[in-house]
Protein backbone atom coordinates (compact mmCIF):
# COMPACT_ATOMS: atom_id res chain seq x y z
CA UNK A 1 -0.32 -13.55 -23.49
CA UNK A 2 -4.32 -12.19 -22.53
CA UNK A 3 -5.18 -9.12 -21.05
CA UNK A 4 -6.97 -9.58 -17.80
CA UNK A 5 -10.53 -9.43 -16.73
CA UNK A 6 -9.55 -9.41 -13.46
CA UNK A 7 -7.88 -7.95 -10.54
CA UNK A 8 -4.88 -7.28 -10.66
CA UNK A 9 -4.58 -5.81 -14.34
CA UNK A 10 -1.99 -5.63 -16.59
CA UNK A 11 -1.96 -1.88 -15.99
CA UNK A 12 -2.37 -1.17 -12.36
CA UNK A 13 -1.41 0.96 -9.57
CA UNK A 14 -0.97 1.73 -5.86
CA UNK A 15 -3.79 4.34 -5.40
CA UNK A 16 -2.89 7.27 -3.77
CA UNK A 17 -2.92 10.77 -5.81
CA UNK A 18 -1.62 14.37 -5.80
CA UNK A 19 -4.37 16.20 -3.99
CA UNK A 20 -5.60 19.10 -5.74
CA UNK A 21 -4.83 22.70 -4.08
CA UNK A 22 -8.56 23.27 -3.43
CA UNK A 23 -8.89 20.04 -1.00
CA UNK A 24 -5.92 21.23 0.41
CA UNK A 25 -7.07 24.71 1.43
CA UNK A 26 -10.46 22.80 2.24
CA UNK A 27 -8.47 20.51 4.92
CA UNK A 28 -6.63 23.57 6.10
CA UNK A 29 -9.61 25.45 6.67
CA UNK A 30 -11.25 22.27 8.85
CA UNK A 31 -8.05 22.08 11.01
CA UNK A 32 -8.93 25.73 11.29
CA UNK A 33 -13.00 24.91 12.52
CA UNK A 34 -13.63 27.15 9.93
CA UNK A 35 -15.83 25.11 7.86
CA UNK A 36 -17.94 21.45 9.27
CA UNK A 37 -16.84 17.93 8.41
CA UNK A 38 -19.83 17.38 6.18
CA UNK A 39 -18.35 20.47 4.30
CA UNK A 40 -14.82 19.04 3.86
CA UNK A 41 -16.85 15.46 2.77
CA UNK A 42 -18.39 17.37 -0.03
CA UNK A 43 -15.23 19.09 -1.23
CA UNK A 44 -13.55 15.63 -0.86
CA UNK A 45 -16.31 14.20 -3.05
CA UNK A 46 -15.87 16.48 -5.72
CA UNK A 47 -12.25 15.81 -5.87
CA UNK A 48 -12.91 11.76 -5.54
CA UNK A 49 -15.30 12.41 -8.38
CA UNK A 50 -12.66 14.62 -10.51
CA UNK A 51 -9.66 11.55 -9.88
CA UNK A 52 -11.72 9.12 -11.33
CA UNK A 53 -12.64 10.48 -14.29
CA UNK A 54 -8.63 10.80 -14.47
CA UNK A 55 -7.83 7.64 -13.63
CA UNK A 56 -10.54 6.17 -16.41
CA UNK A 57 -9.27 8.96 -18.91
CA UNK A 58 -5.92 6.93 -18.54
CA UNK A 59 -7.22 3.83 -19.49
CA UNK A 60 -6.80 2.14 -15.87
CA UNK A 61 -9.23 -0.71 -14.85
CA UNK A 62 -8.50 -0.42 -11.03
CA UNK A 63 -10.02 2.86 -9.83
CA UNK A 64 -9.07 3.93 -6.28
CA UNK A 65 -10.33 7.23 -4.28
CA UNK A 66 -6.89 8.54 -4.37
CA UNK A 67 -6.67 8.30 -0.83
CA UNK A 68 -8.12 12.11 -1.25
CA UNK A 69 -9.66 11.82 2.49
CA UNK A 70 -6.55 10.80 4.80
CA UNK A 71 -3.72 12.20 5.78
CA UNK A 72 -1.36 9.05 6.31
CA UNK A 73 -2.10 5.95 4.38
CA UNK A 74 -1.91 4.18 7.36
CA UNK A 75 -2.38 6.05 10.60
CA UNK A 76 -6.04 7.37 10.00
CA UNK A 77 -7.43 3.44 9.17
CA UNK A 78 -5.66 2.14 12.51
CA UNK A 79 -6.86 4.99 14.93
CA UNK A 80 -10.17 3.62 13.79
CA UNK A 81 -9.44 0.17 15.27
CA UNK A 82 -10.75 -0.01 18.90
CA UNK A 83 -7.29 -0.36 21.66
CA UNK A 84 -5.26 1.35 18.88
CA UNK A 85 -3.26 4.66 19.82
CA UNK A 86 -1.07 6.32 17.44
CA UNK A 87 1.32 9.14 17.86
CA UNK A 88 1.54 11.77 14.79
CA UNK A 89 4.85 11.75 12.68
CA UNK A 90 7.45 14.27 12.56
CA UNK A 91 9.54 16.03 10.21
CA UNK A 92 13.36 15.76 11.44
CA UNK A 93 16.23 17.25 9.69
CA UNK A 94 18.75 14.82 8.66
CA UNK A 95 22.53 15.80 9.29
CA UNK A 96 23.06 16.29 5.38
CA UNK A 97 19.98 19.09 6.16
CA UNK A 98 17.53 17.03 3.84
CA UNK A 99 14.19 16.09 5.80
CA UNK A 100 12.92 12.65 6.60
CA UNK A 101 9.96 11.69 8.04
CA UNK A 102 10.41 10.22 11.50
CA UNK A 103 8.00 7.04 11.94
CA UNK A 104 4.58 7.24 13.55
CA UNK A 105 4.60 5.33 17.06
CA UNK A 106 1.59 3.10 16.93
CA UNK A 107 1.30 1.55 20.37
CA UNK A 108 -1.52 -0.96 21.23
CA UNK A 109 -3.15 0.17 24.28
CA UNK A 110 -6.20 -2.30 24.97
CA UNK A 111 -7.78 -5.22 23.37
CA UNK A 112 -7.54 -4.57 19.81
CA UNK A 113 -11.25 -5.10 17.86
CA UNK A 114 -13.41 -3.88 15.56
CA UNK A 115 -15.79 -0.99 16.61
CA UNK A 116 -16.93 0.53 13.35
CA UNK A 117 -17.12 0.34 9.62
CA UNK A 118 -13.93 2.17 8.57
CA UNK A 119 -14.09 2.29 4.76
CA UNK A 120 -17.08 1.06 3.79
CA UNK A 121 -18.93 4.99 3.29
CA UNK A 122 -15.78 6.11 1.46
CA UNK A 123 -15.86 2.85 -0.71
CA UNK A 124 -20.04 2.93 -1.39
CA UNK A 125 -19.13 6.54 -2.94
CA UNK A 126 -16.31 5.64 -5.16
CA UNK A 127 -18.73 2.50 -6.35
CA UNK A 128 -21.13 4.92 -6.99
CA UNK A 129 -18.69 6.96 -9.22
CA UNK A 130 -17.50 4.96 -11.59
CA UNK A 131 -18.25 1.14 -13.45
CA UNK A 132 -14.45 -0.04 -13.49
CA UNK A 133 -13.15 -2.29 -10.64
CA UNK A 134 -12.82 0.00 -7.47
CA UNK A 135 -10.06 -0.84 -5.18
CA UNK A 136 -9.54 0.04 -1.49
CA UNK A 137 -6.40 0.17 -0.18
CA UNK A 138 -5.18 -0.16 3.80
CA UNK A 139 -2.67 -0.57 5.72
CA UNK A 140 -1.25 -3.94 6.49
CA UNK A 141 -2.18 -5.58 9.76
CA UNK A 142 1.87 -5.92 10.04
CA UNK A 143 1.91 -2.27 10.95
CA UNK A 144 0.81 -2.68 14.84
CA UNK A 145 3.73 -4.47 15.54
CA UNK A 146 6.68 -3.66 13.84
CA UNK A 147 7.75 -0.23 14.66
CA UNK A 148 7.22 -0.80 18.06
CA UNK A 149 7.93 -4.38 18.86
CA UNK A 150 6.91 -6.05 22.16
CA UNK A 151 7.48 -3.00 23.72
CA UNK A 152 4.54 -1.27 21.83
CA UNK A 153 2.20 -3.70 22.93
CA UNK A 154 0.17 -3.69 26.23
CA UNK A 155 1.48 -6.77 28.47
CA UNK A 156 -1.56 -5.87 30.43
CA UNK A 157 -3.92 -6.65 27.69
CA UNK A 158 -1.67 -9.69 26.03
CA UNK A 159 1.13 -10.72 28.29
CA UNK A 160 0.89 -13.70 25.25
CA UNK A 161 1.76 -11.89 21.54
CA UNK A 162 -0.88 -15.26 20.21
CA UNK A 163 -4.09 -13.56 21.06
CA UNK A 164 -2.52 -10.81 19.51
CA UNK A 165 -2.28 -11.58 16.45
CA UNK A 166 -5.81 -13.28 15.96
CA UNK A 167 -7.72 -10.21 17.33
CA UNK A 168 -5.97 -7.91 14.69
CA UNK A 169 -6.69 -10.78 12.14
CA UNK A 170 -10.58 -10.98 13.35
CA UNK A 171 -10.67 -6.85 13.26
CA UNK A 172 -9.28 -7.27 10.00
CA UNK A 173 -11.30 -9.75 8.58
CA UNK A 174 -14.87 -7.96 10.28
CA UNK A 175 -13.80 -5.14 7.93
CA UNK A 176 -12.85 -6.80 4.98
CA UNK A 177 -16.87 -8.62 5.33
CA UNK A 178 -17.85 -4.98 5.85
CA UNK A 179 -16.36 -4.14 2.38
CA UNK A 180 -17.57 -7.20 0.63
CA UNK A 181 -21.28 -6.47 1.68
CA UNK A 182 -21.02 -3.42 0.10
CA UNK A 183 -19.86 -4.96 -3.02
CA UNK A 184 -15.69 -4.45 -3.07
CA UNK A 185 -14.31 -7.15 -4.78
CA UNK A 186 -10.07 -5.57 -4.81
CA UNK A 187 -8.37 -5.16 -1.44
CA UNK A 188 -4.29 -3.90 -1.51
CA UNK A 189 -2.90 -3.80 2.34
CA UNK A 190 0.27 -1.36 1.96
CA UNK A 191 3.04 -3.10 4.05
CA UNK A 192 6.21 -1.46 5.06
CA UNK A 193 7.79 -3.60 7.02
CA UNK A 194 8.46 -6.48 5.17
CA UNK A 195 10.28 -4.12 2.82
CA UNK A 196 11.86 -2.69 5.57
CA UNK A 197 13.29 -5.94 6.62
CA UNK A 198 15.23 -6.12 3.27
CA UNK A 199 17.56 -3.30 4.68
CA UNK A 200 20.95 -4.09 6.93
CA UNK A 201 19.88 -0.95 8.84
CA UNK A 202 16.42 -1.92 10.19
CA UNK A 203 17.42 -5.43 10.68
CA UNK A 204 19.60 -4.73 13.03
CA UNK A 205 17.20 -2.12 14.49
CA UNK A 206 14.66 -5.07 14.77
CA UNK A 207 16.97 -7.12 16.19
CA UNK A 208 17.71 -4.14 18.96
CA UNK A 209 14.15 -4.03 19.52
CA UNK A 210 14.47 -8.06 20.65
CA UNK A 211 13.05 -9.29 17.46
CA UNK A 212 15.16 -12.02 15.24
CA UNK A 213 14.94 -10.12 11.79
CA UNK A 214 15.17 -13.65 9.74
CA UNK A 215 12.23 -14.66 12.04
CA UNK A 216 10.19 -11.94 11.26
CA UNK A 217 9.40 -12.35 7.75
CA UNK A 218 7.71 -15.73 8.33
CA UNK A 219 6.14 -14.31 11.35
CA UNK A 220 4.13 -11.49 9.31
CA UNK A 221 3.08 -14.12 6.52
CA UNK A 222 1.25 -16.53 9.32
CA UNK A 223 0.07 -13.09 10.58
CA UNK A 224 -1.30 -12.21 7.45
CA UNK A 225 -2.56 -15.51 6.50
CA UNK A 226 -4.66 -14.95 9.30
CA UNK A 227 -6.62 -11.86 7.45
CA UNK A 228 -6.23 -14.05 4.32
CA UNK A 229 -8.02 -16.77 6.15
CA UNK A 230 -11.21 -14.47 6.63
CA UNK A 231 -11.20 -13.24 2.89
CA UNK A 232 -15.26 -13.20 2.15
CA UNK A 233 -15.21 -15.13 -1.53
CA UNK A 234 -14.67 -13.48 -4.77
CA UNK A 235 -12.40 -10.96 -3.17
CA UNK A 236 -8.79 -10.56 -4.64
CA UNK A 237 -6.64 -9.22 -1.89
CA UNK A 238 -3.16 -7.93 -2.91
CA UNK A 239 -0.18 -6.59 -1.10
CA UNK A 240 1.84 -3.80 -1.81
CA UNK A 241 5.73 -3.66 -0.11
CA UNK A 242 6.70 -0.10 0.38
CA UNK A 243 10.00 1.59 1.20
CA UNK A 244 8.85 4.92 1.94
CA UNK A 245 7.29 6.85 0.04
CA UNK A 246 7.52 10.49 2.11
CA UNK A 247 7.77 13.91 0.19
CA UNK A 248 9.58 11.71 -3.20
CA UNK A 249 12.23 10.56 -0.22
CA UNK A 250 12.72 6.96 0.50
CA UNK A 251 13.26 4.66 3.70
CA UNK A 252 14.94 1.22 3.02
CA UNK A 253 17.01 -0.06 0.71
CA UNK A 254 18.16 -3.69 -0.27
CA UNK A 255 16.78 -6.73 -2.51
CA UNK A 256 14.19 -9.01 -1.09
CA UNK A 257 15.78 -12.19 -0.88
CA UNK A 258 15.81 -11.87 2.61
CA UNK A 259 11.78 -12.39 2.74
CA UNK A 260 11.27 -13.25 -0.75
CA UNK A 261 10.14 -17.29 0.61
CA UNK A 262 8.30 -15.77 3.60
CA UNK A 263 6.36 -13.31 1.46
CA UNK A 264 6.36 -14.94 -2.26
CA UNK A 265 5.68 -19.16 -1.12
CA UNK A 266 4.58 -18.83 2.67
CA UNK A 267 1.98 -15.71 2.08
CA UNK A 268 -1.55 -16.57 0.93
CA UNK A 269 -2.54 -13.18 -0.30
CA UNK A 270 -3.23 -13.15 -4.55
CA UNK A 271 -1.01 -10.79 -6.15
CA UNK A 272 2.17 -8.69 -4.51
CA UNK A 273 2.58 -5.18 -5.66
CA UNK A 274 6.67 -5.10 -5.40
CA UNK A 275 9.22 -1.85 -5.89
CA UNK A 276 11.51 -2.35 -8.56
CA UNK A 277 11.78 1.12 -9.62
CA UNK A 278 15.62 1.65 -8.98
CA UNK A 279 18.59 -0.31 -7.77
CA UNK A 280 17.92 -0.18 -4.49
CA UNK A 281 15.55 -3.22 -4.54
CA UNK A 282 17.71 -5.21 -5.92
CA UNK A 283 17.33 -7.89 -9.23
CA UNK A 284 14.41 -9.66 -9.81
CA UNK A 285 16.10 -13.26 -8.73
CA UNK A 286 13.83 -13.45 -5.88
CA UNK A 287 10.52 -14.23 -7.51
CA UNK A 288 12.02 -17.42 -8.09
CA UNK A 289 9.84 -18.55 -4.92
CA UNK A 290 6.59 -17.15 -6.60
CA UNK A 291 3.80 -20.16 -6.90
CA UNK A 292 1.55 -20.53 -9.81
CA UNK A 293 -1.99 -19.02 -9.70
CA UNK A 294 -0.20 -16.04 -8.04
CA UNK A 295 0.32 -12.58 -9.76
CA UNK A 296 3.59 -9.82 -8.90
CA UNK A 297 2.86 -6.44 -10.07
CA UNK A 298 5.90 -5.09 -11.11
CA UNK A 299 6.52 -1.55 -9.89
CA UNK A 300 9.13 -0.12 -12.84
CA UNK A 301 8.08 2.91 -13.01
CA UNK A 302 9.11 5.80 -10.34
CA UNK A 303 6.63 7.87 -8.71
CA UNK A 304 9.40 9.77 -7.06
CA UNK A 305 10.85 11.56 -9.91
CA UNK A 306 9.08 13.58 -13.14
CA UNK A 307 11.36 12.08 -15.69
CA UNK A 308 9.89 9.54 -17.98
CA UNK A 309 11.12 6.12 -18.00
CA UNK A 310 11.22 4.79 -21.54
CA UNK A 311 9.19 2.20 -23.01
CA UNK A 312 12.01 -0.37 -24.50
CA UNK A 313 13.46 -0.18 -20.73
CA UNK A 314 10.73 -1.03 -19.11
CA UNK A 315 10.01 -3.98 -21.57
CA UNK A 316 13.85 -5.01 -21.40
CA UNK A 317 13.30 -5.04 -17.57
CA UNK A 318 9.94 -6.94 -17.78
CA UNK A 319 11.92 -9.51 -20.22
CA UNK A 320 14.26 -9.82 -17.42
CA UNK A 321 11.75 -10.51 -14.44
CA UNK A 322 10.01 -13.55 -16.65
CA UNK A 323 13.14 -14.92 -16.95
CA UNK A 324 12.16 -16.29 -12.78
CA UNK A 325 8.17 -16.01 -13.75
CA UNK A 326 6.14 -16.50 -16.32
CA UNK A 327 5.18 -13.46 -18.10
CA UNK A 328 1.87 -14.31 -17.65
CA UNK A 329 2.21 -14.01 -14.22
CA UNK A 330 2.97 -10.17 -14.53
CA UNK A 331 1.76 -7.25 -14.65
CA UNK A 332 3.32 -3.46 -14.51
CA UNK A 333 2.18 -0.58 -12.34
CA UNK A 334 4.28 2.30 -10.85
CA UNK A 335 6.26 1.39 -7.61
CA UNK A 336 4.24 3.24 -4.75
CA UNK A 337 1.51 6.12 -4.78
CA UNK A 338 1.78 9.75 -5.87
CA UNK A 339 1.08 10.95 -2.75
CA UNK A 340 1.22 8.45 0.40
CA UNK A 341 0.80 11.39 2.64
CA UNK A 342 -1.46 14.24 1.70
CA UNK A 343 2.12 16.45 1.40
CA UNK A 344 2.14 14.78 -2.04
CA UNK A 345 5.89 14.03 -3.79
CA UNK A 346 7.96 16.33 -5.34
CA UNK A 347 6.26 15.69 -9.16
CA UNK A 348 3.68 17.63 -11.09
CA UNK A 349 0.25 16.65 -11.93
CA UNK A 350 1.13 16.20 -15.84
CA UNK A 351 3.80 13.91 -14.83
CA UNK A 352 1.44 11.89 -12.84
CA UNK A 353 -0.91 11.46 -16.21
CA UNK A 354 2.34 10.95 -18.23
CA UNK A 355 3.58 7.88 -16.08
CA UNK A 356 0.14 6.27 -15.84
CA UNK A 357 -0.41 6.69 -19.66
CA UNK A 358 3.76 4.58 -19.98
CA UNK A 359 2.05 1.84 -17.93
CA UNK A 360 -1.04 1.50 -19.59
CA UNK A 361 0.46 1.99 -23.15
CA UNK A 362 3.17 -0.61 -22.18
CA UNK A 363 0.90 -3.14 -20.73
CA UNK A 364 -1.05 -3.06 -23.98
CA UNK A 365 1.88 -3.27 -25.81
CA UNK A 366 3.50 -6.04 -23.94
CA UNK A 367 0.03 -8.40 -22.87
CA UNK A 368 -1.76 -7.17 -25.63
C-alpha cells in the first residue's frame, strides 16, 4: 500500500469548518450595514488564512477555505447561476420539540446559464495561501431538481426536462474551466440527493412528487456525467453524498444499495466521498459495483458528535470495506463538514483538531 500524491489522499476531508466567533460577529454586523462587504472580505480572509494554517498543522494535503464565506453550502453557489431562484431555509420544530432544518426551495425560473465567475476570487486567495492541493467544493448540479421536481422547474422556459439538464451541465462545466484557468486542480460537488434516495421516506416523497425513485439514481449519474463530460484535463473531480448535516442533526437514513450501480459503475466522476459514520448508512456491501481506477473515501469518522472514535475501530471497519474493494482503492476522511451551514454543529473546536489528527494518524498508519 503507497501513500498518494494525488487527489484524493489517504487523509482527506469534506471542507467546511467551525467559523470562528469573530467572523461571526463580522457577518452579523454586515447583515446589520454596519460595516462594507470589502470589510467582511478582509475579516473572512484573515480567518481563511488562520484555517489553513490549521488544516496544514494537521497534516492534511487537501486544503479547503472552510467554506468561511457562505452561509449554505449550497444555496449561495446556485443563486449565482443566472434563471436560478432560491427560497431561504427554515428552522421548524419537530413534534418531539428537537429542530430540523426545513429544505431550501430552489425553483428554476428562466434559462439556467452561466453569468459570472462564482468561485474563482475565493479560490485565487486560498491558492495564494498555502502550497498543498487546494480544493473547492460546490454543490452538485443534482440540487436544481430534486427538491422540487418538475414542479420546480419553469415549463415556460423547458416544457422538455432535456435542455434542462445540458444547460446546468454547460453552466457547470463554464465554471469548472473558470477554476482550472486559475489553476484548481480538486473539485468535490456535495450531493444530497442521491443519499437521500437511500431512505424509504424520501422515496416515497419522490415518488409523490411524480418522480420513479429507482429511476432517479441513474437519472442524476447521466446528469452528472454531463459536468463530468466538460472536466478541463488534470482536474480530479470527486463527489461527496450527504445526509444532512444541519446543527450535528441528520436527514436520511438507509444503505446505498439502492443507487450504489447508478452512482459507483454508471457515474464518471473520480473518487466518491461516502457516509459511513454510523449505522444508518448501512454495510459497506455496496461498493461491490466500484470500478478500478476509481477511489471511495470512506467517511468513518463522525463530525456530529465530540467523542473520539478509536483507532483499532476504524481500521477493523476499513478491513471490512476492502473486503468489496481493494484497499488501495481507499482512503479515510470524516463523513461530512464541521459546519455545512455557518450555524456550525454541536462540537468544539479541539474536537475538530482531535478528529482530523485520528484520520491523518490512521491513514499513515494504515497506507503508510
Amino acid at each position: 500500500m503507497t501513500s498518494r500524491s494525488s487527489a484524493p489522499f489517504r487523509a482527506d476531508h469534506v471542507g467546511s469548518f467551525l467559523r470562528p466567533k469573530y467572523l461571526l460577529e463580522a457577518r452579523e454586523r454586515f447583515r446589520l450595514k454596519e460595516i462594507n462587504a470589502a470589510e467582511l472580505r478582509a475579516v473572512e480572509d484573515r480567518a481563511i488564512t488562520e484555517i489553513v494554517r490549521f488544516q496544514e498543522d494537521v497534516g492534511l494535503q487537501s486544503i479547503t477555505d472552510g467554506e468561511f464565506r457562505r452561509t449554505y453550502f449550497h444555496i449561495d453557489f446556485l443563486e449565482q447561476l443566472g434563471g436560478v431562484k432560491t427560497d431561504i431555509p427554515m428552522l421548524v420544530k419537530k413534534p418531539d420539540g428537537t429542530e430540523e432544518l426545513a429544505p431550501p426551495v430552489m425553483r428554476v425560473i428562466d434559462k439556467v446559464r452561466h453569468v459570472k465567475d462564482i468561485q474563482r476570487a475565493d479560490f485565487e486567495y486560498l491558492k495564494s495561501q498555502t502550497r498543498r492541493t487546494p480544493k473547492v467544493t460546490i454543490p452538485s448540479p443534482t440540487m436544481l431538481h430534486f427538491r422540487g421536481g418538475r414542479a420546480g422547474i419553469s415549463r415556460e422556459h423547458y416544457p422538455d426536462l432535456e435542455p434542462f439538464y445540458q444547460d446546468v451541465a454547460n453552466a457547470y462545466g463554464d465554471e469548472l474551466r473558470s477554476l482550472a484557468a486559475a489553476g484548481a486542480t480538486y473539485v468535490q460537488m456535495d450531493d444530497t440527493n442521491l443519499a437521500y434516495l437511500c431512505d424509504d421516506k424520501m422515496r416515497e416523497a419522490a415518488r409523490q412528487r411524480g418522480d420513479d425513485p429507482d429511476e432517479l439514481p441513474h437519472r442524476y449519474a447521466g446528469f452528472i456525467n454531463r459536468v463530468v463530460a466538460q472536466k478541463p484535463p488534470g482536474m480530479t473531480l470527486a463527489v461527496h453524498l450527504c445526509r444532512g448535516n444541519f446543527k450535528s442533526t441528520w436527514a436520511a437514513q438507509g444503505g446505498y444499495e439502492p443507487v450504489a450501480q447508478a452512482l459507483l459503475s454508471e457515474m464518471d466522476v473520480d473518487a466518491y466521498f461516502l457516509e459511513y459514520d454510523d449505522a444508518r448508512s448501512g454495510d459497506f456491501k455496496p461498493l461491490r459495483f466500484l470500478p478500478k481506477g476509481k477511489t471511495v473515501v470512506l467517511g468513518l469518522v463522525t463530525t456530529k458528535l465530540g467523542e473520539l472514535e478509536s483507532k483499532d475501530e476504524l481500521k477493523r471497519r476499513i478491513d471490512e470495506a476492502a473486503k468489496y474493494v481493494p484497499l488501495d482503492q481507499l482512503c479515510l476522511s470524516p463523513q461530512c463538514g464541521f459546519s455545512s451551514t455557518v450555524h456550525g454543529n454541536d462540537i468544539a473546536v479541539e474536537a475538530q483538531r482531535a478528529k482530523l489528527r485520528l484520520v491523518v494518524e490512521t491513514a499513515q498508519e494504515v497506507w503508510g
